[in-house]
Structure formats: structure tokens, C-alpha cells
PDB file of N, CA and C in Angstrom:
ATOM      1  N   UNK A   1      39.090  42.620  -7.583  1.00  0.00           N
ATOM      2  CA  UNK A   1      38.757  41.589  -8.543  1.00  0.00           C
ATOM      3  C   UNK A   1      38.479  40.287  -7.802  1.00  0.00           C
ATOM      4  N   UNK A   2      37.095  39.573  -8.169  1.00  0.00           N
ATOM      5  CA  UNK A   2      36.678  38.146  -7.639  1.00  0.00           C
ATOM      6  C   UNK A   2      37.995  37.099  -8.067  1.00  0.00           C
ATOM      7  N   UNK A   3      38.500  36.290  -7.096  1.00  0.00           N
ATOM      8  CA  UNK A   3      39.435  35.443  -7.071  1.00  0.00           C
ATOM      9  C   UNK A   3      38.782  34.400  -7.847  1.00  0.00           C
ATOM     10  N   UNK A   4      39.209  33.277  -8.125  1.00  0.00           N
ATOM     11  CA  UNK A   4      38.730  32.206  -9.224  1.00  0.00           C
ATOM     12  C   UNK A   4      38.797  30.980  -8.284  1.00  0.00           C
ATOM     13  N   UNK A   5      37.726  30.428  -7.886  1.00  0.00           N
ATOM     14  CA  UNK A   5      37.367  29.315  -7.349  1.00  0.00           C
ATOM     15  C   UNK A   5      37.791  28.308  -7.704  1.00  0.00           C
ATOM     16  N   UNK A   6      37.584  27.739  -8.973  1.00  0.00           N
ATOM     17  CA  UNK A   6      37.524  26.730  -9.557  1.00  0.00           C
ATOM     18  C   UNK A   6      37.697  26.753 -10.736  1.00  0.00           C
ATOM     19  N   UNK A   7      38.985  25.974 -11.210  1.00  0.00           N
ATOM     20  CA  UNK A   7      38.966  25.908 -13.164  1.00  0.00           C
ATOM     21  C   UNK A   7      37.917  25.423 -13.862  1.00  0.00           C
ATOM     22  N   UNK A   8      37.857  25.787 -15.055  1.00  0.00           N
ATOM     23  CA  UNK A   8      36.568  25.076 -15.700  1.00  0.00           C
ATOM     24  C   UNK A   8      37.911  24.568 -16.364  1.00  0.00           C
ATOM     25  N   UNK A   9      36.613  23.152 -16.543  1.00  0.00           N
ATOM     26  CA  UNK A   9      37.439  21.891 -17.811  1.00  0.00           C
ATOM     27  C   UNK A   9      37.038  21.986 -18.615  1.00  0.00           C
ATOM     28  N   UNK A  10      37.457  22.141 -19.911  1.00  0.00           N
ATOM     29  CA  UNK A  10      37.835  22.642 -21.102  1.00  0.00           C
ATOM     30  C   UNK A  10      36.829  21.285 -21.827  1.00  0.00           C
ATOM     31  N   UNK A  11      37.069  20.154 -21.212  1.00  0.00           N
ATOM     32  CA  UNK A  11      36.769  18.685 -21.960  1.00  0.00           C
ATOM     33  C   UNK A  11      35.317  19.349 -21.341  1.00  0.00           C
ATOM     34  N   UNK A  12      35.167  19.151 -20.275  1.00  0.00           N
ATOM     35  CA  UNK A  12      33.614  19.033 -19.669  1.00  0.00           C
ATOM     36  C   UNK A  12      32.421  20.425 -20.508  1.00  0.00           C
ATOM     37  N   UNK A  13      33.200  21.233 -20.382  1.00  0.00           N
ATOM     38  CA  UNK A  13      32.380  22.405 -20.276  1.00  0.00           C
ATOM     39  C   UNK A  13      32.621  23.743 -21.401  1.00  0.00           C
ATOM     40  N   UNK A  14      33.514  23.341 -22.350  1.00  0.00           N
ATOM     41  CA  UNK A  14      33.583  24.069 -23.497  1.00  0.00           C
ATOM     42  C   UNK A  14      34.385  26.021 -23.053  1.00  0.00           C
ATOM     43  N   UNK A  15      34.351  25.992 -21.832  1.00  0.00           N
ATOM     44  CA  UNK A  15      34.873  27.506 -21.899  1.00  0.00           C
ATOM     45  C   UNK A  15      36.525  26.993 -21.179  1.00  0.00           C
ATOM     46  N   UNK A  16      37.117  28.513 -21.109  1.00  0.00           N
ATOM     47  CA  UNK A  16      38.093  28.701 -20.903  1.00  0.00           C
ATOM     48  C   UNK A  16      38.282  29.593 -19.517  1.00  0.00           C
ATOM     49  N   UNK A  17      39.063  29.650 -18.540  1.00  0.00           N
ATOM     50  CA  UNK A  17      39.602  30.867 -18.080  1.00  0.00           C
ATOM     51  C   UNK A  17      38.692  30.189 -16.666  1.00  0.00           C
ATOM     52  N   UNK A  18      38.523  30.841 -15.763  1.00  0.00           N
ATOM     53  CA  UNK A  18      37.929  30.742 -14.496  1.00  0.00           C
ATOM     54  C   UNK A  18      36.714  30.605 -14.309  1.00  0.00           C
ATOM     55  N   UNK A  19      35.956  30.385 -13.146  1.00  0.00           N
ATOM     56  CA  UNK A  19      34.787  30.284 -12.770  1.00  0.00           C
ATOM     57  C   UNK A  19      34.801  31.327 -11.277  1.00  0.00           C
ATOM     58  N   UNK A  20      33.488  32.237 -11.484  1.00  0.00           N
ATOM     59  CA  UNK A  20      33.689  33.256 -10.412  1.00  0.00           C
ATOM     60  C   UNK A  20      32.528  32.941  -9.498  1.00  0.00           C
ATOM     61  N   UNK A  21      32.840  33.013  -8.308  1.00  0.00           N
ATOM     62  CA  UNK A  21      31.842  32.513  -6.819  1.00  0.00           C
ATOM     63  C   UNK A  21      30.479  32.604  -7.525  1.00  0.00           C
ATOM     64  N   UNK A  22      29.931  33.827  -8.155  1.00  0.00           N
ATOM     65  CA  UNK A  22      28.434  33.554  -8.745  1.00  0.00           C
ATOM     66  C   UNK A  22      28.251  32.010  -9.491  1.00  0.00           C
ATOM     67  N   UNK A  23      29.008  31.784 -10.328  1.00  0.00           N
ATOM     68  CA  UNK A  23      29.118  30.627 -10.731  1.00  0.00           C
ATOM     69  C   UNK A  23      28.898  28.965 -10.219  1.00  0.00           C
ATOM     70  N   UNK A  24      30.360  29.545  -8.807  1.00  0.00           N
ATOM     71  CA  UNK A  24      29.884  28.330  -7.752  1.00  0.00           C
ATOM     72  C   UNK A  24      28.708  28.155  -7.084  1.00  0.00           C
ATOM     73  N   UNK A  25      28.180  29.503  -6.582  1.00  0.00           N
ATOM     74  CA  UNK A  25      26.881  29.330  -6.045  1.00  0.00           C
ATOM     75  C   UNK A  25      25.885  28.786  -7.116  1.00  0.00           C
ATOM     76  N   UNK A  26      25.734  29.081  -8.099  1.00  0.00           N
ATOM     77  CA  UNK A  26      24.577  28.234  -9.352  1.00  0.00           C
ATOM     78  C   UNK A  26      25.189  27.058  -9.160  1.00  0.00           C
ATOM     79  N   UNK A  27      26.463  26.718  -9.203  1.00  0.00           N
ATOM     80  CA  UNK A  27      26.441  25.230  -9.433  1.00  0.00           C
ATOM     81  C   UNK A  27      26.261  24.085  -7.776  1.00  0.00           C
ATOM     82  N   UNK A  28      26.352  24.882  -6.740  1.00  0.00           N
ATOM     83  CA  UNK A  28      25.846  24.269  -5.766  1.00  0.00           C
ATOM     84  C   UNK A  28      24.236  23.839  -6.044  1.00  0.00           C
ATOM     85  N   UNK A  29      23.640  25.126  -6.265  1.00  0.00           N
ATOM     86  CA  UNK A  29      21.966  24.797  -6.293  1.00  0.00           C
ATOM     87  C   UNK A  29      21.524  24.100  -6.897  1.00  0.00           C
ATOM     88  N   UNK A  30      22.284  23.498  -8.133  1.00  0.00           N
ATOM     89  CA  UNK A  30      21.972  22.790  -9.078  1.00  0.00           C
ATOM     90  C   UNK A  30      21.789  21.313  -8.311  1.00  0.00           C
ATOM     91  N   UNK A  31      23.702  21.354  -7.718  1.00  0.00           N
ATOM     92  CA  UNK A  31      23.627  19.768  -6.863  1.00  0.00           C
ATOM     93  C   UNK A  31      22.643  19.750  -6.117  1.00  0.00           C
ATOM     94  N   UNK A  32      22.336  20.951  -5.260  1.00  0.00           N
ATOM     95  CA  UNK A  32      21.524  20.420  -4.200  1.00  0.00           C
ATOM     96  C   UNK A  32      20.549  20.195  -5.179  1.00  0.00           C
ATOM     97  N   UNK A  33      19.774  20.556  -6.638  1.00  0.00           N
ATOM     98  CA  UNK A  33      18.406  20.420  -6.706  1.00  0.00           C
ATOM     99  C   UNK A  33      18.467  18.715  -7.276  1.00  0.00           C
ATOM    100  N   UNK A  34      19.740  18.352  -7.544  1.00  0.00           N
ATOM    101  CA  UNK A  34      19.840  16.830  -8.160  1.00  0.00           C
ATOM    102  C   UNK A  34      19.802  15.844  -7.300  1.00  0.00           C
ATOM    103  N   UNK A  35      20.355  16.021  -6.136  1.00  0.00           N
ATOM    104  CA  UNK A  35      20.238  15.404  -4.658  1.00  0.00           C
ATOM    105  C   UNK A  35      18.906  15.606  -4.255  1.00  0.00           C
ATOM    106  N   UNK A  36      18.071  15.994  -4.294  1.00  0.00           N
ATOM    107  CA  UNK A  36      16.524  16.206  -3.874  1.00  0.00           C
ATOM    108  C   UNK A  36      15.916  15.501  -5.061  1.00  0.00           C
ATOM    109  N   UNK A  37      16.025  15.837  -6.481  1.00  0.00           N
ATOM    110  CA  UNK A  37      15.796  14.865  -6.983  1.00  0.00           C
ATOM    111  C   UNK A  37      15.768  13.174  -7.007  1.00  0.00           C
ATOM    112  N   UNK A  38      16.931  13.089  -6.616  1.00  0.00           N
ATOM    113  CA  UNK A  38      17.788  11.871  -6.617  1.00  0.00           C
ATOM    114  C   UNK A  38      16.935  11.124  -5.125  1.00  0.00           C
ATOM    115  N   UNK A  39      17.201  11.791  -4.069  1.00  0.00           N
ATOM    116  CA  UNK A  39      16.345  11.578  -3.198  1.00  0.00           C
ATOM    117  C   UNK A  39      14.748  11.177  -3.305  1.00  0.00           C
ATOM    118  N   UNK A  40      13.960  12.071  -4.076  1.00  0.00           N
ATOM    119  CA  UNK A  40      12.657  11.711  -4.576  1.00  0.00           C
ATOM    120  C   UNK A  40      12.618  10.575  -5.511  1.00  0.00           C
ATOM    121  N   UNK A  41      13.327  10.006  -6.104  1.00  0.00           N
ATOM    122  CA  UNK A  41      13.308   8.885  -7.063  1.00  0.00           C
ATOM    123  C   UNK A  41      13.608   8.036  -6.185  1.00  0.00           C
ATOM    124  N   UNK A  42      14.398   7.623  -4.990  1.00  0.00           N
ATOM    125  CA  UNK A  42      14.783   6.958  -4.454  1.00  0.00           C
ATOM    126  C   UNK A  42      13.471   6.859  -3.465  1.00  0.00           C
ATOM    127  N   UNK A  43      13.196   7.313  -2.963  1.00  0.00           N
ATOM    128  CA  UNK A  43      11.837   7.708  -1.947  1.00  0.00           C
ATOM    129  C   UNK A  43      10.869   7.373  -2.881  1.00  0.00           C
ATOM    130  N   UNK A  44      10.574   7.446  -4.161  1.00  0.00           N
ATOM    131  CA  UNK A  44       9.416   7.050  -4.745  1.00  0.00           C
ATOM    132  C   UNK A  44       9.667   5.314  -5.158  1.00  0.00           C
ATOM    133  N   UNK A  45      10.408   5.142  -5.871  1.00  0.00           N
ATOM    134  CA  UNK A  45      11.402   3.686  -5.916  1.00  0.00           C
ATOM    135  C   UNK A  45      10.753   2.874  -4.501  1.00  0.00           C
ATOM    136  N   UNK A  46      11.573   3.161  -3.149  1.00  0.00           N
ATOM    137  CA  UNK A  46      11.243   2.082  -2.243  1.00  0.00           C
ATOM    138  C   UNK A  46       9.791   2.398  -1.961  1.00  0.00           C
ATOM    139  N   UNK A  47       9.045   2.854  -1.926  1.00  0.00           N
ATOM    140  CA  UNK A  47       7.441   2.968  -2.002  1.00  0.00           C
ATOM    141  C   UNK A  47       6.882   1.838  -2.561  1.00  0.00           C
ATOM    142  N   UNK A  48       7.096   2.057  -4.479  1.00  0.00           N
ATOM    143  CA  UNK A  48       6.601   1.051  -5.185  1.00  0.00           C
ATOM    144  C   UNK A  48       7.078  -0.293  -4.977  1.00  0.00           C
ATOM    145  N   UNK A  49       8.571  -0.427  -4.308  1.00  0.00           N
ATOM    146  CA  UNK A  49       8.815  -1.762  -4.009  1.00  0.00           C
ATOM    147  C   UNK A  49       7.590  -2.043  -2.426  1.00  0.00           C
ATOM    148  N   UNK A  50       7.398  -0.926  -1.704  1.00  0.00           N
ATOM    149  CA  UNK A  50       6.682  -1.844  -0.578  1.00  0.00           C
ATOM    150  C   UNK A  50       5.430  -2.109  -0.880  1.00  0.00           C
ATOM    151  N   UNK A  51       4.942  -1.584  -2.031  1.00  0.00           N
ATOM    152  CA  UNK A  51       3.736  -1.722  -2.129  1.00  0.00           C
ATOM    153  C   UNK A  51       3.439  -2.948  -3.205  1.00  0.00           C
ATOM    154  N   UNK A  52       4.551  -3.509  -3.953  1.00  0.00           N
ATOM    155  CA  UNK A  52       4.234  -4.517  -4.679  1.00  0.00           C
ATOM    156  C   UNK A  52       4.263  -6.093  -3.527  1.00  0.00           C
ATOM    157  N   UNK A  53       5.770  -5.702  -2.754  1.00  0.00           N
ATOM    158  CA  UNK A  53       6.218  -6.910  -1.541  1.00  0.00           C
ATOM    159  C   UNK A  53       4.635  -7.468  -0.648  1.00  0.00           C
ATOM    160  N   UNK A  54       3.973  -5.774  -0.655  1.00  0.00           N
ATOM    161  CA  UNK A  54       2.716  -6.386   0.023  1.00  0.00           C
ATOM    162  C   UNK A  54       1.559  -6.675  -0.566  1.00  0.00           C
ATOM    163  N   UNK A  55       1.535  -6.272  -2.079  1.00  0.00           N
ATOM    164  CA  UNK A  55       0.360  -7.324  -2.563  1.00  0.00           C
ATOM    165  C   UNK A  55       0.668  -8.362  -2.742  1.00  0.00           C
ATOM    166  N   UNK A  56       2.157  -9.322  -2.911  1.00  0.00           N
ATOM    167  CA  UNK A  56       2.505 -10.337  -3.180  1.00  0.00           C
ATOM    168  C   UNK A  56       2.127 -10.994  -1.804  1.00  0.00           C
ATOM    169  N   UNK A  57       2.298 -10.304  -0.692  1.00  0.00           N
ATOM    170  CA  UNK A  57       3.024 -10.801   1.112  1.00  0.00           C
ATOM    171  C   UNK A  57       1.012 -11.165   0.793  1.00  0.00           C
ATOM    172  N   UNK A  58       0.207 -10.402   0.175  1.00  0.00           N
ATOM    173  CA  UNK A  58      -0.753 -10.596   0.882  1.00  0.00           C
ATOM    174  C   UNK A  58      -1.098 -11.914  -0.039  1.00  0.00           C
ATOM    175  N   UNK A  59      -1.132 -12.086  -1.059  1.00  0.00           N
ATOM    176  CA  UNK A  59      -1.529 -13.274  -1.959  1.00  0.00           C
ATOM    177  C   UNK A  59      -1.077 -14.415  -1.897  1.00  0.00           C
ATOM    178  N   UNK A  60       0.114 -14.330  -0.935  1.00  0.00           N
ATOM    179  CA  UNK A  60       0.798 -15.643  -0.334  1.00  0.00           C
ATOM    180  C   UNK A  60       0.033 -15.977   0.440  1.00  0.00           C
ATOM    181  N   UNK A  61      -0.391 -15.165   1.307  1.00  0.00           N
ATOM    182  CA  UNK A  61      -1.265 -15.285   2.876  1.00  0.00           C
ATOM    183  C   UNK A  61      -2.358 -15.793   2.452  1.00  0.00           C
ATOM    184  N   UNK A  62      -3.610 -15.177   0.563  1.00  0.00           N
ATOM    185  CA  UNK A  62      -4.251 -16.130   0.662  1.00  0.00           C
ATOM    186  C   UNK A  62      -4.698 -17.234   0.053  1.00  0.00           C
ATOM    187  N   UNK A  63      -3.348 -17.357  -0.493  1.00  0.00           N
ATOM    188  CA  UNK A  63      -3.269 -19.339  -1.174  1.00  0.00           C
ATOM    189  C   UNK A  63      -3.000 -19.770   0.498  1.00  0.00           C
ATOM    190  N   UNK A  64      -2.266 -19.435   1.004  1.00  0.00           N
ATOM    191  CA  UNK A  64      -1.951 -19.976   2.108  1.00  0.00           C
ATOM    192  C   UNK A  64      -3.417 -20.480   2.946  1.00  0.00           C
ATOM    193  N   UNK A  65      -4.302 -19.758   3.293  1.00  0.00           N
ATOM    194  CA  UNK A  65      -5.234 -19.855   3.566  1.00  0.00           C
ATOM    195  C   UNK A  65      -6.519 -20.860   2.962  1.00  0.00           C
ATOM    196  N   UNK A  66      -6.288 -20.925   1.195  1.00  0.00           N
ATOM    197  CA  UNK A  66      -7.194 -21.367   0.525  1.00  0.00           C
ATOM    198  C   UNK A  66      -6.786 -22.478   0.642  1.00  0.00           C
ATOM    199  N   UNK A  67      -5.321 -23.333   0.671  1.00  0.00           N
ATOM    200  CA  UNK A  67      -4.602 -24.707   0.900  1.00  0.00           C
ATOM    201  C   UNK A  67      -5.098 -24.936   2.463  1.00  0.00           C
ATOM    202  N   UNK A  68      -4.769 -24.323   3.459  1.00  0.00           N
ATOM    203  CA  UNK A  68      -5.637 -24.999   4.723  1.00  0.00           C
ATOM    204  C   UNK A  68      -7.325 -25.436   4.384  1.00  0.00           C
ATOM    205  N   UNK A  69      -7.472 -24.588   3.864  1.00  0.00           N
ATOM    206  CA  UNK A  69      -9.575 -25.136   3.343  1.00  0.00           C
ATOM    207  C   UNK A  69      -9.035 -25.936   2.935  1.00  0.00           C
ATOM    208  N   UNK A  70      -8.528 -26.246   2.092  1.00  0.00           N
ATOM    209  CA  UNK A  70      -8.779 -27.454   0.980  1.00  0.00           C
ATOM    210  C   UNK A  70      -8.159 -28.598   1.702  1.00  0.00           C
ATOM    211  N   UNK A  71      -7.568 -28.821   2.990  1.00  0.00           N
ATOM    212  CA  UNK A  71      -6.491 -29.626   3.272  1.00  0.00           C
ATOM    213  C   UNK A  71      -7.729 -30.113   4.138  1.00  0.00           C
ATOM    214  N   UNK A  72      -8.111 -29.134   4.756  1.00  0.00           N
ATOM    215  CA  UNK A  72      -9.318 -29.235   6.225  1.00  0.00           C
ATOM    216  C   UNK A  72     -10.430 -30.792   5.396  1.00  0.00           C
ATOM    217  N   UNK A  73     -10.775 -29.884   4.193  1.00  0.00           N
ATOM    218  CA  UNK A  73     -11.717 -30.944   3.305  1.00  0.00           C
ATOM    219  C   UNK A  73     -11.609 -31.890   3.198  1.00  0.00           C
ATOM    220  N   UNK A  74      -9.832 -32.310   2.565  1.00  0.00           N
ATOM    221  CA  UNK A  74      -9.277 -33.169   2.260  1.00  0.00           C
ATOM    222  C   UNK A  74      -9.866 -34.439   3.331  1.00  0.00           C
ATOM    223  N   UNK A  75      -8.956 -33.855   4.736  1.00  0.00           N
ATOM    224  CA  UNK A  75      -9.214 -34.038   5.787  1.00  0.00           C
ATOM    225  C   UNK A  75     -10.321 -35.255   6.096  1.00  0.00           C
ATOM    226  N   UNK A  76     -11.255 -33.925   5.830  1.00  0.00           N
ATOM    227  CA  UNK A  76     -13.026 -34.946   6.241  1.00  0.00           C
ATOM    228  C   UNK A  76     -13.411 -35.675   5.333  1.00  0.00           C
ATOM    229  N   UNK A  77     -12.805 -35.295   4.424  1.00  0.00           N
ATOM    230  CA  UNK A  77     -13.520 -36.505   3.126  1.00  0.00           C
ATOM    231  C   UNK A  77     -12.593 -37.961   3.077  1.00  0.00           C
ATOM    232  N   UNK A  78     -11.305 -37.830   3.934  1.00  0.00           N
ATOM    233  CA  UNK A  78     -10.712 -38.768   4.145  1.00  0.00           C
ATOM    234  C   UNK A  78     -11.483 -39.993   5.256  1.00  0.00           C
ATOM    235  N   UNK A  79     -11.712 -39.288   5.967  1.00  0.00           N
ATOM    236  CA  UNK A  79     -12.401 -39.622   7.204  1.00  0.00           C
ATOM    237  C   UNK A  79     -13.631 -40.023   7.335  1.00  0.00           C
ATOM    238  N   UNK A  80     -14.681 -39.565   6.249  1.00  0.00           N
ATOM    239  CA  UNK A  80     -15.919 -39.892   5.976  1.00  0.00           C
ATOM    240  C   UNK A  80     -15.644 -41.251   4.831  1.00  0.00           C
ATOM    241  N   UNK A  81     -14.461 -41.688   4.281  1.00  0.00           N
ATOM    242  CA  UNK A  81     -14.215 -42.672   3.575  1.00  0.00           C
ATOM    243  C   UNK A  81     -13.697 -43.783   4.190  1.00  0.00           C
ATOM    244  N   UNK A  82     -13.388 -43.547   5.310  1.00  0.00           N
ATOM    245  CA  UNK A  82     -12.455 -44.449   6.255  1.00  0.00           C
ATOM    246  C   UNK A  82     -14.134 -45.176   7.297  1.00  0.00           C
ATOM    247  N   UNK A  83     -14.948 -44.183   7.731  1.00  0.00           N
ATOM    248  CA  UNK A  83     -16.076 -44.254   8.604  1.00  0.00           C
ATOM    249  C   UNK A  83     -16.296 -45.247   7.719  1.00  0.00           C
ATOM    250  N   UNK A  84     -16.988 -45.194   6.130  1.00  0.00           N
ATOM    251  CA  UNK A  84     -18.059 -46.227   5.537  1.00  0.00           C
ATOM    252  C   UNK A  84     -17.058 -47.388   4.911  1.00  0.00           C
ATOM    253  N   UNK A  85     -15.568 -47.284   4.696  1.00  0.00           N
ATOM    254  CA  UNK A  85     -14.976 -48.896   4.937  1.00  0.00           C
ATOM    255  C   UNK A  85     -14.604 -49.565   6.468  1.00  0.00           C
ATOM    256  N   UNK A  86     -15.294 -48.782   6.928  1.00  0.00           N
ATOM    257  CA  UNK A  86     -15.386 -49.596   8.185  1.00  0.00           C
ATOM    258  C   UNK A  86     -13.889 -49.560   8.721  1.00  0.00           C
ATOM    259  N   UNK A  87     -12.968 -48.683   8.420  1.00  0.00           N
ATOM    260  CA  UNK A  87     -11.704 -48.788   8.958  1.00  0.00           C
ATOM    261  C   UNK A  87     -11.914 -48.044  10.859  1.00  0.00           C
ATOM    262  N   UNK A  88     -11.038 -48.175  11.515  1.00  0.00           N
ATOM    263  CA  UNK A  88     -10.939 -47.402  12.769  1.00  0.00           C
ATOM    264  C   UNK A  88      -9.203 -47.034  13.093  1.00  0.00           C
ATOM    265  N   UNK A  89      -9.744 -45.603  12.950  1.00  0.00           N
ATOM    266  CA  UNK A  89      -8.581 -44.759  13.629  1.00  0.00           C
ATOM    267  C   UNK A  89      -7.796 -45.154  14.874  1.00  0.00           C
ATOM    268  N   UNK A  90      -6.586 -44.464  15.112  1.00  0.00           N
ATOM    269  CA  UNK A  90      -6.146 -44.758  16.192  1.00  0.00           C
ATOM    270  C   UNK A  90      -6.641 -45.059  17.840  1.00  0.00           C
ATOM    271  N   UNK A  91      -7.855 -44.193  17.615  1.00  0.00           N
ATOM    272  CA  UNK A  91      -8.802 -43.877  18.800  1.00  0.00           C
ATOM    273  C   UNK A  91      -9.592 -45.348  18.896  1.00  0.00           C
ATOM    274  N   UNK A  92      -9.177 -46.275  18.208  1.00  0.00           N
ATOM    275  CA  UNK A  92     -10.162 -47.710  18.521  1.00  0.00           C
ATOM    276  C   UNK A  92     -11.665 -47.560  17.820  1.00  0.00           C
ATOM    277  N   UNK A  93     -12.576 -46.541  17.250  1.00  0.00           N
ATOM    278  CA  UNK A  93     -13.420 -46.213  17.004  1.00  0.00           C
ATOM    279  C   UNK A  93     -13.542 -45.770  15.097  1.00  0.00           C
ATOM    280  N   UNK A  94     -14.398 -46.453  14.909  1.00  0.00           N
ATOM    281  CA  UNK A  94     -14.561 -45.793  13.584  1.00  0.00           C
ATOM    282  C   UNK A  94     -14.869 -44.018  12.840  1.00  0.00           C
ATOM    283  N   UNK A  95     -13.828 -43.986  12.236  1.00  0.00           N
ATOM    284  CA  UNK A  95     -13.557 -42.561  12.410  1.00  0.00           C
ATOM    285  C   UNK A  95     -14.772 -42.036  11.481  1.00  0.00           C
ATOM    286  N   UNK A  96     -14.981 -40.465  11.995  1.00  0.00           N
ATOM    287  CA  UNK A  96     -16.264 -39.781  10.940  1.00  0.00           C
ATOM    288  C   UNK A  96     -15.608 -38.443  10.985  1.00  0.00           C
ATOM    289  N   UNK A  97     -16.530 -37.416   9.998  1.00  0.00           N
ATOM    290  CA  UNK A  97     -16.302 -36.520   9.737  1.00  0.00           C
ATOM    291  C   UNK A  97     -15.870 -35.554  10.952  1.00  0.00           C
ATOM    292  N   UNK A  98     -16.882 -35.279  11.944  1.00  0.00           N
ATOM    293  CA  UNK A  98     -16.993 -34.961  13.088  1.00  0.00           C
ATOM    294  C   UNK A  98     -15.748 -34.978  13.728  1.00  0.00           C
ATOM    295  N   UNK A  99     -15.968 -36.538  14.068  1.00  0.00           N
ATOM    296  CA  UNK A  99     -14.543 -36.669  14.758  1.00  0.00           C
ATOM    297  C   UNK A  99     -13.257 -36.403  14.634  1.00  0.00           C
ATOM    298  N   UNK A 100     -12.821 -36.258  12.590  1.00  0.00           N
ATOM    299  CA  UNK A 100     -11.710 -35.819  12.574  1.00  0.00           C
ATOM    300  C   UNK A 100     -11.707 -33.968  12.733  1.00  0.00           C
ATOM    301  N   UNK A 101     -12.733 -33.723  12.398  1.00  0.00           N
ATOM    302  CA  UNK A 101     -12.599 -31.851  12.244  1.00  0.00           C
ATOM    303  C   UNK A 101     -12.507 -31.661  13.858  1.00  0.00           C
ATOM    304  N   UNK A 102     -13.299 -32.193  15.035  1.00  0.00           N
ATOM    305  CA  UNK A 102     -12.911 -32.233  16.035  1.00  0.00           C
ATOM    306  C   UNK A 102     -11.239 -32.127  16.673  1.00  0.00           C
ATOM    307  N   UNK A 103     -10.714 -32.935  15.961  1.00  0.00           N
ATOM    308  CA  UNK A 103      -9.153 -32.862  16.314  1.00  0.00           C
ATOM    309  C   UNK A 103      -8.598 -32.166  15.421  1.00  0.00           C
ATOM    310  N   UNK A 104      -9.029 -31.603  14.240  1.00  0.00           N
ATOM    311  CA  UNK A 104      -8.195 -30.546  13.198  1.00  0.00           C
ATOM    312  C   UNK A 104      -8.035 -29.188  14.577  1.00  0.00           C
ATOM    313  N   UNK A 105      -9.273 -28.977  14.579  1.00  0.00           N
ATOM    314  CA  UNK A 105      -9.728 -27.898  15.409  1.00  0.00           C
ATOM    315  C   UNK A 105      -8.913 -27.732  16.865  1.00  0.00           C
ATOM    316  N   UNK A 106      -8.925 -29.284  17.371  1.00  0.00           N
ATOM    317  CA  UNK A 106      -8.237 -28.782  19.138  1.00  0.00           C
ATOM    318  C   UNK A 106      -6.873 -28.644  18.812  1.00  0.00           C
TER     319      UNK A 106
END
């Protein structure tokens, strides 16, 4: 006669009396198939997180990018306003467009 592995709980599982090794073996396969599950949700989970982190990582990168244009502009249009009031930059010289994108640049 098969020895009895494991009690069944009465609360959990509605029967009475023992559970025989056939039993345990179904209920291993089960875990393992919930752990592979569990695994695939988890494996699918951090996916969709890397793939949202990098459309965000990338849309940072291009405001980031679109604020340097606009700063660069800023820049020369500062400089082309400074040239025709006749102001002069540090350089002793009346500053122009040129000259400031010149030093954005070096």
C-alpha cells in the first residue's frame, strides 16, 4: 500500500483522508507550470517597462535637443540686437550674429 505524503486540508480542498505520490506529482507540475507562468508575466512586465523608459529616455533627449535650437537662436537674435544698438561685447567689438555662433560652437 502507497504511504500518504501529505494531508489534504479539509478547509483548502474539500476531501478527506490522504494524498497518494500520484497526487504529489500533479501537484508539483502544476507549481512548476505557475512558476513559468509567473516567470513569463514577470519577463513580459519588465519588457513593457523598458520599452516605455525608452520612449520617454528618447523624448527627453528630443526636447532636450529642440531647447538647445531654440537657445542657439535665442543666442543670435540676442546678438544681432546688441550689433544694431551699437552695444560691444566683452571682446571690445560690436557683437554680430557670426561672432556669437562662433563661440556657441568653439
Amino acid at each position: 500500500a502507497p504511504k500518504p505524503l501529505l494531508l489534504c486540508r479539509a478547509v483548502e480542498s474539500g476531501c478527506e483522508g490522504f494524498r497518494t505520490p500520484a497526487h504529489t506529482m500533479a501537484d508539483k507540475a502544476g507549481d512548476e507550470a505557475e512558476a513559468a507562468d509567473l516567470t513569463s508575466f514577470v519577463q513580459n512586465l519588465l519588457q513593457q517597462m523598458q520599452e516605455k523608459f525608452q520612449t520617454m529616455s528618447d523624448e527627453i533627449i528630443g526636447k532636450i535637443d529642440e531647447m538647445g535650437s531654440r537657445i542657439d537662436d535665442l543666442e543670435g537674435n540676442i546678438a544681432e540686437l546688441m550689433a544694431q544698438a551699437g552695444v560691444e561685447n566683452e571682446g571690445g567689438s560690436a557683437a554680430t550674429s557670426s561672432d556669437k555662433k562662433a563661440v556657441v560652437k568653439s
